[in-house]
C-alpha atoms as a PDB file:
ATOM      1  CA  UNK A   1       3.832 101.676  90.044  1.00  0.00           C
ATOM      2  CA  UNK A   2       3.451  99.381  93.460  1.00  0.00           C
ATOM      3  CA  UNK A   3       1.305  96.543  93.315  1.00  0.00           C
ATOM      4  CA  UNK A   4       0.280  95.036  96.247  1.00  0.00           C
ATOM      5  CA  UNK A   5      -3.366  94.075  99.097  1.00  0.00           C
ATOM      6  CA  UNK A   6      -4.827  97.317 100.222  1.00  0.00           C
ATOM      7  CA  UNK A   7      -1.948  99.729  99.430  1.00  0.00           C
ATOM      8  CA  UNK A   8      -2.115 103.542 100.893  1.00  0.00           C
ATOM      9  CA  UNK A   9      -0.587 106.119  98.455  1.00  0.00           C
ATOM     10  CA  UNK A  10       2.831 105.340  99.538  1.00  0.00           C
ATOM     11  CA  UNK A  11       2.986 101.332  99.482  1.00  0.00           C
ATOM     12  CA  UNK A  12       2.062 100.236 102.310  1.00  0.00           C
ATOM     13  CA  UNK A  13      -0.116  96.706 102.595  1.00  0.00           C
ATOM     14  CA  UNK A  14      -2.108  94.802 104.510  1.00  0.00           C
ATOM     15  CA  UNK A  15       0.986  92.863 105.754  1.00  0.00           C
ATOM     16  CA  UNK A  16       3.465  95.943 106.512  1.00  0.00           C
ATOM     17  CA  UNK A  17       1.739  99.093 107.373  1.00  0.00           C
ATOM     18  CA  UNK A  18       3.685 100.847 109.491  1.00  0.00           C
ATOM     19  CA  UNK A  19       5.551 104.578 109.182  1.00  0.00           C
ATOM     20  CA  UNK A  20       8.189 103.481 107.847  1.00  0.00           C
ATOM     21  CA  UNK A  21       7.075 100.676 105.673  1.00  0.00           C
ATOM     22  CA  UNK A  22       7.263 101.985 102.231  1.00  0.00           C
ATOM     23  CA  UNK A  23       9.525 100.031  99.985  1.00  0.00           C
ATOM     24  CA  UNK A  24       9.009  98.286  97.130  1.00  0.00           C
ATOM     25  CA  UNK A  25      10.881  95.701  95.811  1.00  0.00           C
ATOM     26  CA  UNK A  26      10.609  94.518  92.338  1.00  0.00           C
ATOM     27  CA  UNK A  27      10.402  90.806  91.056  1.00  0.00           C
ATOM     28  CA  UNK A  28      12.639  89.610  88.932  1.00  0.00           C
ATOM     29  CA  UNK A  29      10.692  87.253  87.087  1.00  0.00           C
ATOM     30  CA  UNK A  30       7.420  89.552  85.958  1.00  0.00           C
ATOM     31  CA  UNK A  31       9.479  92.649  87.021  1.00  0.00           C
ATOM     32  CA  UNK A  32       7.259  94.573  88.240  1.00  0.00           C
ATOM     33  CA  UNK A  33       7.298  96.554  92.165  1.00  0.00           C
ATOM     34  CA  UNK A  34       5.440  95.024  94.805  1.00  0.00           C
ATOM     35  CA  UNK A  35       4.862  96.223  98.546  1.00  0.00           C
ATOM     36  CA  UNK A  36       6.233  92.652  99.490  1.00  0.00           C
ATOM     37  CA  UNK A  37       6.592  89.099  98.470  1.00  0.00           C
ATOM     38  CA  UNK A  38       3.289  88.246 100.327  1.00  0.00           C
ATOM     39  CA  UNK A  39       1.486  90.583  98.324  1.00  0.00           C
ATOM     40  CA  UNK A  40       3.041  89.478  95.389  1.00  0.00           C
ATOM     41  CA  UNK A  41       2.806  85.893  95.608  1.00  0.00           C
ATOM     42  CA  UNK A  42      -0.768  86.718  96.641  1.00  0.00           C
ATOM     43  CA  UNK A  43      -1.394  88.669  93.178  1.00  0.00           C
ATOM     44  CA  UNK A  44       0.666  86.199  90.745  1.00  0.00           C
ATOM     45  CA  UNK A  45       0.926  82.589  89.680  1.00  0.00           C
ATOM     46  CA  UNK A  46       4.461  82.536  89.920  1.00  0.00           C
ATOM     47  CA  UNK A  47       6.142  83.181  93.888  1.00  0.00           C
ATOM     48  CA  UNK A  48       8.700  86.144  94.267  1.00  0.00           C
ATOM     49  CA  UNK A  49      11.754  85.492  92.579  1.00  0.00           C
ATOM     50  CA  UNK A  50      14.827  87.531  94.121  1.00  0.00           C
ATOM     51  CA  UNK A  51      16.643  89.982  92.036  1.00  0.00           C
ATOM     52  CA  UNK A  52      20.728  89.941  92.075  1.00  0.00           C
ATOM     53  CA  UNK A  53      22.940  91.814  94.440  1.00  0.00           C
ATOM     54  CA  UNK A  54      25.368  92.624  91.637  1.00  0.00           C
ATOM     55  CA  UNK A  55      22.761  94.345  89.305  1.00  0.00           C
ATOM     56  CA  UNK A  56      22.913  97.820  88.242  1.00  0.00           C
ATOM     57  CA  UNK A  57      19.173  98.087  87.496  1.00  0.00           C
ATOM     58  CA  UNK A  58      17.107  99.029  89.866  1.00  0.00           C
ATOM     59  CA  UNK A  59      15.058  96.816  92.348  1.00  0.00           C
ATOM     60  CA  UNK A  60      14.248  99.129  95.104  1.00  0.00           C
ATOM     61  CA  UNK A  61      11.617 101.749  95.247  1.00  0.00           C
ATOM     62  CA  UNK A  62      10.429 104.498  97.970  1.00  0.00           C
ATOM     63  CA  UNK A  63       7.112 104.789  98.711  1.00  0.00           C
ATOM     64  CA  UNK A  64       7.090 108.296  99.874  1.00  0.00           C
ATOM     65  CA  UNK A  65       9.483 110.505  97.062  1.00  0.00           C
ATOM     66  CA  UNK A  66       9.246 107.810  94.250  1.00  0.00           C
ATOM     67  CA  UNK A  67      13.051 107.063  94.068  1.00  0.00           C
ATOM     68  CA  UNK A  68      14.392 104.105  92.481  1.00  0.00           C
ATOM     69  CA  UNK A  69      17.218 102.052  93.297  1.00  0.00           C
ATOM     70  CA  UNK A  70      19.812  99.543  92.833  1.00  0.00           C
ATOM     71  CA  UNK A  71      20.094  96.708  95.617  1.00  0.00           C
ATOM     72  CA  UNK A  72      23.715  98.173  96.407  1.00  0.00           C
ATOM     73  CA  UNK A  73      22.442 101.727  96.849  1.00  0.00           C
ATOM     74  CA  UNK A  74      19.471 100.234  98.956  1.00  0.00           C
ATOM     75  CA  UNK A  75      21.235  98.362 101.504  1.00  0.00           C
ATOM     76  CA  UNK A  76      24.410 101.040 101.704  1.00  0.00           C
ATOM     77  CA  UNK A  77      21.619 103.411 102.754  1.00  0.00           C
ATOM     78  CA  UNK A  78      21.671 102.599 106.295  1.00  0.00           C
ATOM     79  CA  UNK A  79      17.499 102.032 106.075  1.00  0.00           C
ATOM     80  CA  UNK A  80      16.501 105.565 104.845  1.00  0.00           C
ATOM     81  CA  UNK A  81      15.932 106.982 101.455  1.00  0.00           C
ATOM     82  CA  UNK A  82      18.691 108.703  99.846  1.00  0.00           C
ATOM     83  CA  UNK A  83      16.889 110.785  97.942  1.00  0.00           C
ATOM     84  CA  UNK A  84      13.850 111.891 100.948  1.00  0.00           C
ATOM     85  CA  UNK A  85      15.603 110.607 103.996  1.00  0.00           C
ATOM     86  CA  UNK A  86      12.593 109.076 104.773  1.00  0.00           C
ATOM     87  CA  UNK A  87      13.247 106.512 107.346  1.00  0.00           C
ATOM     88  CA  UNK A  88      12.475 102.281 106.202  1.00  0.00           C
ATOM     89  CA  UNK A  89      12.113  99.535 108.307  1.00  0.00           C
ATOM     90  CA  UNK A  90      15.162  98.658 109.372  1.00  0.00           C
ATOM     91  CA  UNK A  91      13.163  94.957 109.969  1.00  0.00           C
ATOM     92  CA  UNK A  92      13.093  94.485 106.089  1.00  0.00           C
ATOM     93  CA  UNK A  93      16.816  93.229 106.821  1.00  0.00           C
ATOM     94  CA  UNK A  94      15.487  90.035 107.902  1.00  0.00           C
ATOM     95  CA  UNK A  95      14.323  89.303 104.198  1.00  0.00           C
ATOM     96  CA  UNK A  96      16.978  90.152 102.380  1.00  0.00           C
ATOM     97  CA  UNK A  97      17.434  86.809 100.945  1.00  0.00           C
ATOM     98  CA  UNK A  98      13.805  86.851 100.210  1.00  0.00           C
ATOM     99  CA  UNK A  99      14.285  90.288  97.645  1.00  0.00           C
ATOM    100  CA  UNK A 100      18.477  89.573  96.862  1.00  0.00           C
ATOM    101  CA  UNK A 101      20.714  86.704  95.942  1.00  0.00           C
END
């Protein structure tokens, strides 16, 4: 389900491959999960277009236990899955406008 430059088995890429690098989020334009926007602009013809902050669908996507998620649930979750408790990268908060508007 993620897309993305020399993914392991729970997301991570050539560009973010730390522990606790394993969300995905998905484009809104071709919808689909990637590990990150520089993996996806890599893989497309079209450049990562930010999903909304106000949507109900989800956008977010762990790695590790498979969980999907809504923006809102993703950033109230204090940079750990809800559903695994699996720690993110609390560094992804520097591209939120990248991945929301």
């Amino acid at each position: 389900m993620i897309k993305g430059i020399n993914l392991d088995q729970q997301g991570r890429c050539k560009h973010w491959h730390t522990d606790v690098d394993v969300v995905a989020n998905r484009c809104a334009k071709c919808r689909k999960y990637y590990a990150c926007y520089l993996c996806h602009d890599a893989l497309n013809t079209h450049p990562f277009v930010p999903v909304s902050l106000d949507t109900e669908e989800t956008a977010v996507y762990c790695g590790v236990c498979l969980h999907q998620m809504t923006p809102a649930q993703y950033l109230h979750a204090h940079y750990q899955c809800p559903k695994c408790h699996h720690l993110f990268n609390a560094q992804c908060a520097l591209h939120k406008n990248t991945y929301f508007c």
